[in-house]
N, C-alpha and C. Protein backbone atom coordinates (compact mmCIF):
# COMPACT_ATOMS: atom_id res chain seq x y z
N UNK A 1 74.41 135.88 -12.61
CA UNK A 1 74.57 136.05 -14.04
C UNK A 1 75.74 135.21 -14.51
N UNK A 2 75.39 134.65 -15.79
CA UNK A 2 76.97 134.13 -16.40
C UNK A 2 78.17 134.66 -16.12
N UNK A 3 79.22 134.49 -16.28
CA UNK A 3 80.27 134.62 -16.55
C UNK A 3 80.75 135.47 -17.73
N UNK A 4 80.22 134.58 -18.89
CA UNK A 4 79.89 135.67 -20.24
C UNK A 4 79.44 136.38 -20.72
N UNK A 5 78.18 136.68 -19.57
CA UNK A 5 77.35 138.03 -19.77
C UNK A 5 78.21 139.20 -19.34
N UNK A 6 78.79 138.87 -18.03
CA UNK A 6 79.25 139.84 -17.38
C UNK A 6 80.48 140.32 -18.78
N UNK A 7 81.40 139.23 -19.14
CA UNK A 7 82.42 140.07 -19.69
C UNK A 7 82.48 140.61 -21.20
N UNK A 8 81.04 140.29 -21.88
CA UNK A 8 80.55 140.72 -22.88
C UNK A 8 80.14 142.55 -22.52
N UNK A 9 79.60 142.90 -21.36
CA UNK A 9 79.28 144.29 -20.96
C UNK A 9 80.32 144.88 -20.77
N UNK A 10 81.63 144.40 -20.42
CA UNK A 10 82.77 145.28 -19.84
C UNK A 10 83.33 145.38 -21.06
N UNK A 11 82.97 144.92 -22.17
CA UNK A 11 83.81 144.79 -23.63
C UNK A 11 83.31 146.43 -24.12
N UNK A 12 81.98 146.59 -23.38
CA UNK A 12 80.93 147.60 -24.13
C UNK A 12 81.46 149.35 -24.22
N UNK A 13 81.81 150.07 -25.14
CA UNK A 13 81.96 151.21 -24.79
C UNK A 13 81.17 152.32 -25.17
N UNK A 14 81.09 153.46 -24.18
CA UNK A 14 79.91 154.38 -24.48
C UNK A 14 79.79 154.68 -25.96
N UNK A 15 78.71 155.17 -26.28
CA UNK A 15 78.96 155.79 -27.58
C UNK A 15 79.27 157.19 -27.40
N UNK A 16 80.18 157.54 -28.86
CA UNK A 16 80.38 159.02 -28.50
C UNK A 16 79.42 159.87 -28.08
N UNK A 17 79.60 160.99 -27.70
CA UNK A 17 78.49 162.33 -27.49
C UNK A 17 78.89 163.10 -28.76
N UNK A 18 77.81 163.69 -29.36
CA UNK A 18 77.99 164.06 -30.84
C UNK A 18 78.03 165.58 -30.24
N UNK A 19 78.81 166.69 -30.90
CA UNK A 19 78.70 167.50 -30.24
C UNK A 19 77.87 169.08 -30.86
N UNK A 20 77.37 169.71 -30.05
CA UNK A 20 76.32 170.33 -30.73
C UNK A 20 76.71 171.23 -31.36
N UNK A 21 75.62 171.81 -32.26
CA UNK A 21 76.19 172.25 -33.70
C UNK A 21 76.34 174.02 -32.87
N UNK A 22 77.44 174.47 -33.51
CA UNK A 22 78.15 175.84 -32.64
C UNK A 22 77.00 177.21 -33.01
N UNK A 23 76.20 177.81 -32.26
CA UNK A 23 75.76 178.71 -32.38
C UNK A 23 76.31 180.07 -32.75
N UNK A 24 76.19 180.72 -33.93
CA UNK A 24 77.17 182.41 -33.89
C UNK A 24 76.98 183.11 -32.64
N UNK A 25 77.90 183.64 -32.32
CA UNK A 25 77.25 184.33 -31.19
C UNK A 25 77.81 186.17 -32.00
N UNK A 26 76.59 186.97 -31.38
CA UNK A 26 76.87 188.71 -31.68
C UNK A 26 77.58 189.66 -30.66
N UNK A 27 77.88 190.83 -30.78
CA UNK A 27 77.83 191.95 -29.73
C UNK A 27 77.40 192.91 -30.59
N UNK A 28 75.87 193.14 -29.91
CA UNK A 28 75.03 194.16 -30.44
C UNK A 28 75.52 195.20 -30.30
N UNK A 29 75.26 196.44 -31.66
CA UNK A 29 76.04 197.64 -31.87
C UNK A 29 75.84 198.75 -31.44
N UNK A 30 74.37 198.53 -30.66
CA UNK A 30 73.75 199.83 -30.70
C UNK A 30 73.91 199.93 -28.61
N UNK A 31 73.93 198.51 -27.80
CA UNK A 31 74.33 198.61 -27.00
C UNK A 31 75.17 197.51 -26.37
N UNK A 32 75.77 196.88 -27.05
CA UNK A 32 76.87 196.31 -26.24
C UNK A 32 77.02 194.73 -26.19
N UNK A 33 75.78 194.28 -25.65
CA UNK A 33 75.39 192.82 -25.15
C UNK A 33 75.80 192.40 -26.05
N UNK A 34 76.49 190.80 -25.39
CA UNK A 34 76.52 189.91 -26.11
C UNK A 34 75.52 189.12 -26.23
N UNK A 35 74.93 188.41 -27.87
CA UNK A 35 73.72 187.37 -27.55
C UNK A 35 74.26 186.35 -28.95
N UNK A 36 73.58 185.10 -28.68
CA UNK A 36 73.69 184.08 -29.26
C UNK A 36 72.29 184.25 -30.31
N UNK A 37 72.52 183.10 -31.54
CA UNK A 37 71.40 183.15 -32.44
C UNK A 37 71.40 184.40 -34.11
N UNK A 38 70.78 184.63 -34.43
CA UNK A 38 70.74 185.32 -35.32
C UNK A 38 70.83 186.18 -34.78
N UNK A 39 70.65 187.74 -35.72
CA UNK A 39 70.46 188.98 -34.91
C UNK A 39 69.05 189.62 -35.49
N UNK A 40 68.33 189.98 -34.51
CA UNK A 40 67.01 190.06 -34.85
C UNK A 40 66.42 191.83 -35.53
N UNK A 41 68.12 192.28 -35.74
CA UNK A 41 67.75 193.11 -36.65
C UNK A 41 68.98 193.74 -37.10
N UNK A 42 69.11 194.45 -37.96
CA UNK A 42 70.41 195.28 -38.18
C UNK A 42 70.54 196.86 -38.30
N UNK A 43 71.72 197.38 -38.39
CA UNK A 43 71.47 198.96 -38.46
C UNK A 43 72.20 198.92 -40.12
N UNK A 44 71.87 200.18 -40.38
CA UNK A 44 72.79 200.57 -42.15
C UNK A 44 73.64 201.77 -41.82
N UNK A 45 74.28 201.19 -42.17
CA UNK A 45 75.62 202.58 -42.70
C UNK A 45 76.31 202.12 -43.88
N UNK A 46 75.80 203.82 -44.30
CA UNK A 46 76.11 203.98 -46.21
C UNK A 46 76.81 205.06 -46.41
N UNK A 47 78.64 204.81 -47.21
CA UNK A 47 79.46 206.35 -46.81
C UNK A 47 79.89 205.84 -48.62
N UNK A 48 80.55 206.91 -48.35
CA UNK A 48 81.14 206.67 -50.00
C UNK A 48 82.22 206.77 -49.65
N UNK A 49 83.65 206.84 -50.54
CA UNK A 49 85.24 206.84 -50.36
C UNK A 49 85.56 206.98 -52.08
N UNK A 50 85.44 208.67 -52.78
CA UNK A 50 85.38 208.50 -53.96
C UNK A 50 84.40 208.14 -54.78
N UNK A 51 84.62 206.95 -55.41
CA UNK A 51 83.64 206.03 -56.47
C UNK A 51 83.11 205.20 -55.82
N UNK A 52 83.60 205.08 -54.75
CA UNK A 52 83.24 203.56 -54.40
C UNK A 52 81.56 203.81 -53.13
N UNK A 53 81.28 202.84 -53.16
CA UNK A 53 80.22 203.09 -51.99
C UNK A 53 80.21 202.03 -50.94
N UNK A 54 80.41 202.16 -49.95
CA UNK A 54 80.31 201.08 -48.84
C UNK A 54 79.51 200.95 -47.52
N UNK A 55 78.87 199.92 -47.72
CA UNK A 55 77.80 199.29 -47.07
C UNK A 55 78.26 198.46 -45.76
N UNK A 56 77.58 198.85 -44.77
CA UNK A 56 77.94 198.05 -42.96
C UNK A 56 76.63 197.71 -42.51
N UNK A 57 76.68 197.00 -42.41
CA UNK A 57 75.07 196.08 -41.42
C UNK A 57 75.41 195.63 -39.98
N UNK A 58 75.42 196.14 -39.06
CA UNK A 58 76.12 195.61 -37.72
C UNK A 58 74.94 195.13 -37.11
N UNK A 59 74.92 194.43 -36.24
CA UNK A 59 73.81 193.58 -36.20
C UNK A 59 73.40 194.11 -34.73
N UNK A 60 72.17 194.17 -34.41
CA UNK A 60 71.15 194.60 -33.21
C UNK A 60 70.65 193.19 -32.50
N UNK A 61 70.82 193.48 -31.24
CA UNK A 61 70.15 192.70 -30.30
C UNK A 61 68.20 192.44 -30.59
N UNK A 62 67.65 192.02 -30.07
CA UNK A 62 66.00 191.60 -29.96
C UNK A 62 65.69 193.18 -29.42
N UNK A 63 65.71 194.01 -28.57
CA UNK A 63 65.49 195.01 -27.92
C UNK A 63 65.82 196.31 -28.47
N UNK A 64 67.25 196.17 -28.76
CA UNK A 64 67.55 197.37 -29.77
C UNK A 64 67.20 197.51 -31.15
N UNK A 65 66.60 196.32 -31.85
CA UNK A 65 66.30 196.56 -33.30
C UNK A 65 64.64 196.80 -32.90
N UNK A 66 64.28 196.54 -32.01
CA UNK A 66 62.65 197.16 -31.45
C UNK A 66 62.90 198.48 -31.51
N UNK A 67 63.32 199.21 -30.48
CA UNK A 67 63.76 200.20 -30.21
C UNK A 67 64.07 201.58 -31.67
N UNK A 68 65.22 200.90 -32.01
CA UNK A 68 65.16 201.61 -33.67
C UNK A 68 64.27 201.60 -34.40
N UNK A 69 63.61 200.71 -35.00
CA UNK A 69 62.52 200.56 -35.48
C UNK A 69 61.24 201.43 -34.79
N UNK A 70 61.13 201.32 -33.71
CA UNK A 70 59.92 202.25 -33.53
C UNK A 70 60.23 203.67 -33.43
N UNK A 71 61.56 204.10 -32.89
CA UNK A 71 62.05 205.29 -33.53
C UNK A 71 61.94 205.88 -34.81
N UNK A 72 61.85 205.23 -35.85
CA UNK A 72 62.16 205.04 -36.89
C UNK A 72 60.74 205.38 -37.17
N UNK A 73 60.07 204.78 -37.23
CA UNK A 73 58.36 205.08 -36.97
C UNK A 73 57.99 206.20 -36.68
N UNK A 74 58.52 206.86 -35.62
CA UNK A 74 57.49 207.76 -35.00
C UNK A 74 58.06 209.14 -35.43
N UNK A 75 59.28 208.84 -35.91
CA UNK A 75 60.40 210.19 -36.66
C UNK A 75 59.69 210.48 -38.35
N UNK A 76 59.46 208.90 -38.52
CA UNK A 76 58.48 209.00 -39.82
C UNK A 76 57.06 209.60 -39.99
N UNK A 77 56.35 209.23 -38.64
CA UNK A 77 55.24 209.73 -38.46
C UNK A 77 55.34 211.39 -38.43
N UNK A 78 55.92 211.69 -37.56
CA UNK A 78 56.15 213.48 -37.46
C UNK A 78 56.35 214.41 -38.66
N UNK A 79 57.53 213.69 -39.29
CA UNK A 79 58.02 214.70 -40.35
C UNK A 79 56.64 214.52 -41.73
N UNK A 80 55.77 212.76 -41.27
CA UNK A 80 54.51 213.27 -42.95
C UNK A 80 53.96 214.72 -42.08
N UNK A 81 53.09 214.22 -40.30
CA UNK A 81 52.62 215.27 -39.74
C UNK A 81 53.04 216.66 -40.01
N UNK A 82 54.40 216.82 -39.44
CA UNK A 82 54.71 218.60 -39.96
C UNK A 82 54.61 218.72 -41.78
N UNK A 83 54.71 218.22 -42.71
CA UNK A 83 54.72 218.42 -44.13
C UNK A 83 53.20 218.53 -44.74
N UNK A 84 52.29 217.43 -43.99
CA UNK A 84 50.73 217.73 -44.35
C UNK A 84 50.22 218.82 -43.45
């Protein structure tokens, strides 16, 4: 190879590495885990303090917002059952 090829490549520098965009990460409320990504569900807590009213959404893992949710369901189902 040339001469000038060679010292045209050693001139060359990497290009940066762009760096990836930062994922939120959670610790689910209902048991613990930590997980990355959205949270694939949330819990509610609604208290009052006086006048005021205040609202908490803590966020659930993939498993535990299953979990609640079908609880949630089947606690619903019972109480139409015992009322009809």
């Amino acid at each position: 190879m040339p001469a000038s090829h060679l010292s045209r490549h050693a001139e060359v520098e990497p290009a940066p590495v762009a760096e990836a965009p930062t994922v939120p990460g959670y610790d689910c409320d209902r048991c613990g885990v930590h997980f990355e990504g959205r949270p694939a569900g949330s819990g509610l807590f609604l208290w009052t303090r006086g006048e005021e009213v205040r609202c908490e959404e803590p966020p659930l893992c993939e498993e535990c917002a299953s979990t609640v949710a079908i609880g949630a369901l089947l606690k619903w189902e019972i109480e139409e059952e015992e009322e009809g």
